[in-house]
Protein backbone atom coordinates (compact mmCIF):
# COMPACT_ATOMS: atom_id res chain seq x y z
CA UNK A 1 -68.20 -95.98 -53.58
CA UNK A 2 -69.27 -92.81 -53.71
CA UNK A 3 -70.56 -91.13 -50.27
CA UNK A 4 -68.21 -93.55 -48.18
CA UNK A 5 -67.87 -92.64 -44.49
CA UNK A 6 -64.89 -91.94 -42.53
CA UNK A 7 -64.03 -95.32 -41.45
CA UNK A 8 -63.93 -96.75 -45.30
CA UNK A 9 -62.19 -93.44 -46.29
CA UNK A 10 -59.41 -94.17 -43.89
CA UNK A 11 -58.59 -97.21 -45.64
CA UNK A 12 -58.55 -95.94 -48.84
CA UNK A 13 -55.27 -95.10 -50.53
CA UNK A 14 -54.54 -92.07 -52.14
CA UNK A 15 -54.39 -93.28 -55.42
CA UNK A 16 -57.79 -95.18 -55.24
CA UNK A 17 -59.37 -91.91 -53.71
CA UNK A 18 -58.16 -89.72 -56.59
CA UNK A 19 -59.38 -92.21 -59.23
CA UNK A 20 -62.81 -92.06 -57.72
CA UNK A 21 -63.02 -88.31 -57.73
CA UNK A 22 -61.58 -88.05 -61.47
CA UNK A 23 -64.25 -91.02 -62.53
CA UNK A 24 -67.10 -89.22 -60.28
CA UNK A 25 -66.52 -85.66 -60.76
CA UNK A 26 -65.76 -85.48 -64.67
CA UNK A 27 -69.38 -85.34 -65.75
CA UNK A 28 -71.29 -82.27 -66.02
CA UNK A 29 -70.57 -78.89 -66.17
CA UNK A 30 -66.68 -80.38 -65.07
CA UNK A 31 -63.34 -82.13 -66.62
CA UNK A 32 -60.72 -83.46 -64.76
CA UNK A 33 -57.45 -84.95 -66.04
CA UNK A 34 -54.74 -86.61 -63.61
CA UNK A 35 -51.77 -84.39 -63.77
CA UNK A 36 -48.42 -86.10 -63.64
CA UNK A 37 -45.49 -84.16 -62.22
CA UNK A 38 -42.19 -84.96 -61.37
CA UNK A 39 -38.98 -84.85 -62.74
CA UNK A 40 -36.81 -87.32 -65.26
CA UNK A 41 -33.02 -87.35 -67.06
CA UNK A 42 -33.02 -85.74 -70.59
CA UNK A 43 -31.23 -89.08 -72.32
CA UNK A 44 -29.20 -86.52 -74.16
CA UNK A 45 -27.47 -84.24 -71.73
CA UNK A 46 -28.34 -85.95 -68.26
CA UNK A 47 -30.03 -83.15 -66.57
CA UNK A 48 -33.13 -83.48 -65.34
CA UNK A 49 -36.44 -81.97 -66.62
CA UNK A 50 -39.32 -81.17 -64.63
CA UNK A 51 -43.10 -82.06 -66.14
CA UNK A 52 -46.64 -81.44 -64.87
CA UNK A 53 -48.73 -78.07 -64.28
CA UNK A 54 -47.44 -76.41 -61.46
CA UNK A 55 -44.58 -78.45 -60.44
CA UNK A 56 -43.23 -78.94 -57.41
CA UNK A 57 -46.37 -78.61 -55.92
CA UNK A 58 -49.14 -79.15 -58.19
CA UNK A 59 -52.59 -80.87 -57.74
CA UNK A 60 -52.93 -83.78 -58.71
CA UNK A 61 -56.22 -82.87 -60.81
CA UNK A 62 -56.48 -80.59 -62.73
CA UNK A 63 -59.56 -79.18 -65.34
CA UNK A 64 -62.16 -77.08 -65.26
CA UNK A 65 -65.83 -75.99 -64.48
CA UNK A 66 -68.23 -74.68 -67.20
CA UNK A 67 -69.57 -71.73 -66.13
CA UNK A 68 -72.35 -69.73 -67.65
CA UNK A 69 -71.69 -65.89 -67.56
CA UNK A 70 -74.28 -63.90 -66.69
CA UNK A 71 -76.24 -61.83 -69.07
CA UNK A 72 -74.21 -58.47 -68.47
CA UNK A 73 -71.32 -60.29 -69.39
CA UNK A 74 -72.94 -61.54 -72.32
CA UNK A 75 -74.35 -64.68 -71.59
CA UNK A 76 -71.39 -66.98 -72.92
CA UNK A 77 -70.08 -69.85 -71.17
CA UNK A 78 -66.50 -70.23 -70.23
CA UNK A 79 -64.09 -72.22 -68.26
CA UNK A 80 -62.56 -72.03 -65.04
CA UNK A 81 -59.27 -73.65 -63.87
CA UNK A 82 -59.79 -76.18 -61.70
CA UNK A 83 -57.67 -78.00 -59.14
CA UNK A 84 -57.78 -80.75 -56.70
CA UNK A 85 -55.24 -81.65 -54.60
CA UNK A 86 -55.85 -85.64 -53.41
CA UNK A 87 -54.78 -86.89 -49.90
CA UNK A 88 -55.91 -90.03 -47.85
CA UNK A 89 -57.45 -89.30 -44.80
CA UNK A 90 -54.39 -88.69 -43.13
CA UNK A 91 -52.62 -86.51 -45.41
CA UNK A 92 -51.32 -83.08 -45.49
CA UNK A 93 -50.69 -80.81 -48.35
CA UNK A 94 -47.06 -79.99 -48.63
CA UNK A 95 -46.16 -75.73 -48.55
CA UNK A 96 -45.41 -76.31 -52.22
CA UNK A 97 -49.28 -77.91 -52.83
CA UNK A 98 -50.91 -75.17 -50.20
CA UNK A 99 -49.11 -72.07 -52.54
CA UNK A 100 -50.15 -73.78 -55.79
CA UNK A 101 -53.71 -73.71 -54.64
CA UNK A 102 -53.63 -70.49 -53.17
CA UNK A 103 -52.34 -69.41 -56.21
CA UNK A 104 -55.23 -70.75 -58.64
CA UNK A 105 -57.53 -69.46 -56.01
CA UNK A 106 -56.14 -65.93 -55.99
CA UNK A 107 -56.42 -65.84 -60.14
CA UNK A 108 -60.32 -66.62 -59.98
CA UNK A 109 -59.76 -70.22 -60.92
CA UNK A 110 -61.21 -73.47 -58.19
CA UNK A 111 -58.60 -75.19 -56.15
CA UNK A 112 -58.45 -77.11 -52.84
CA UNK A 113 -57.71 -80.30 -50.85
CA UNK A 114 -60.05 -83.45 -51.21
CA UNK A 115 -59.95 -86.74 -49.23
CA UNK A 116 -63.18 -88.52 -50.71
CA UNK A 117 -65.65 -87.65 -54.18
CA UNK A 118 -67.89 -85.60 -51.80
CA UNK A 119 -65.04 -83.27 -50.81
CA UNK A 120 -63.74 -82.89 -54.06
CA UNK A 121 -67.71 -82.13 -55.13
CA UNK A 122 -67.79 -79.69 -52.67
CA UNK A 123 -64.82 -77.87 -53.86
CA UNK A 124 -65.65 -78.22 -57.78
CA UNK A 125 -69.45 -77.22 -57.50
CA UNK A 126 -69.88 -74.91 -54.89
């Protein structure tokens, strides 16, 4: 799909919009992985555990960007966190999302809010 415009974006769900960004954007100098969260009964004692990076509230994608360090900082490459939150077009990051990516954003890592491949391009390569 690609560079779809509003109207198609609109239709898409959430779920189909976040596959296309993980299949589109994980080439490259970037990696994306989905990133389950939630929270399920330990069969042993009942209580419940929570999984996923940054739960409650985070992104749905998560990886990083290659970057190449300048030659002052001696020319190595390294990684940087990345993180995409998905919504359909008529979404809204939660408080718990917003702080998540504020929070990777504030540590030097790449975070933000994507409705469609292009948006999550702009946040990941830019």
């Amino acid at each position: 799909m690609g560079q779809e415009n509003n109207g198609i974006a609109a239709l898409l769900s959430e779920t189909s919009i976040q596959q296309e960004i993980r299949l589109a954007c994980s080439r490259g100098p970037v990696r994306l992985w989905r990133n389950n969260s939630g929270s399920l009964p330990d069969p042993r004692t009942g209580r419940y555990v929570r999984f996923g990076v940054g739960s409650p509230g985070g992104s749905d994608l998560i990886g990083y960007r290659r970057v190449t360090v300048t030659p002052e900082m001696v020319g190595t490459e390294i990684a940087v966190f990345a993180a995409v939150e998905v919504k359909a077009a008529r979404g809204k990051a939660t408080e718990q999302q917003k702080a998540f990516i504020e929070h990777i954003r504030n540590a030097g890592g790449i975070a933000g809010v994507a409705r469609s491949v292009d948006e999550a391009k702009s946040i990941l390569l830019n």
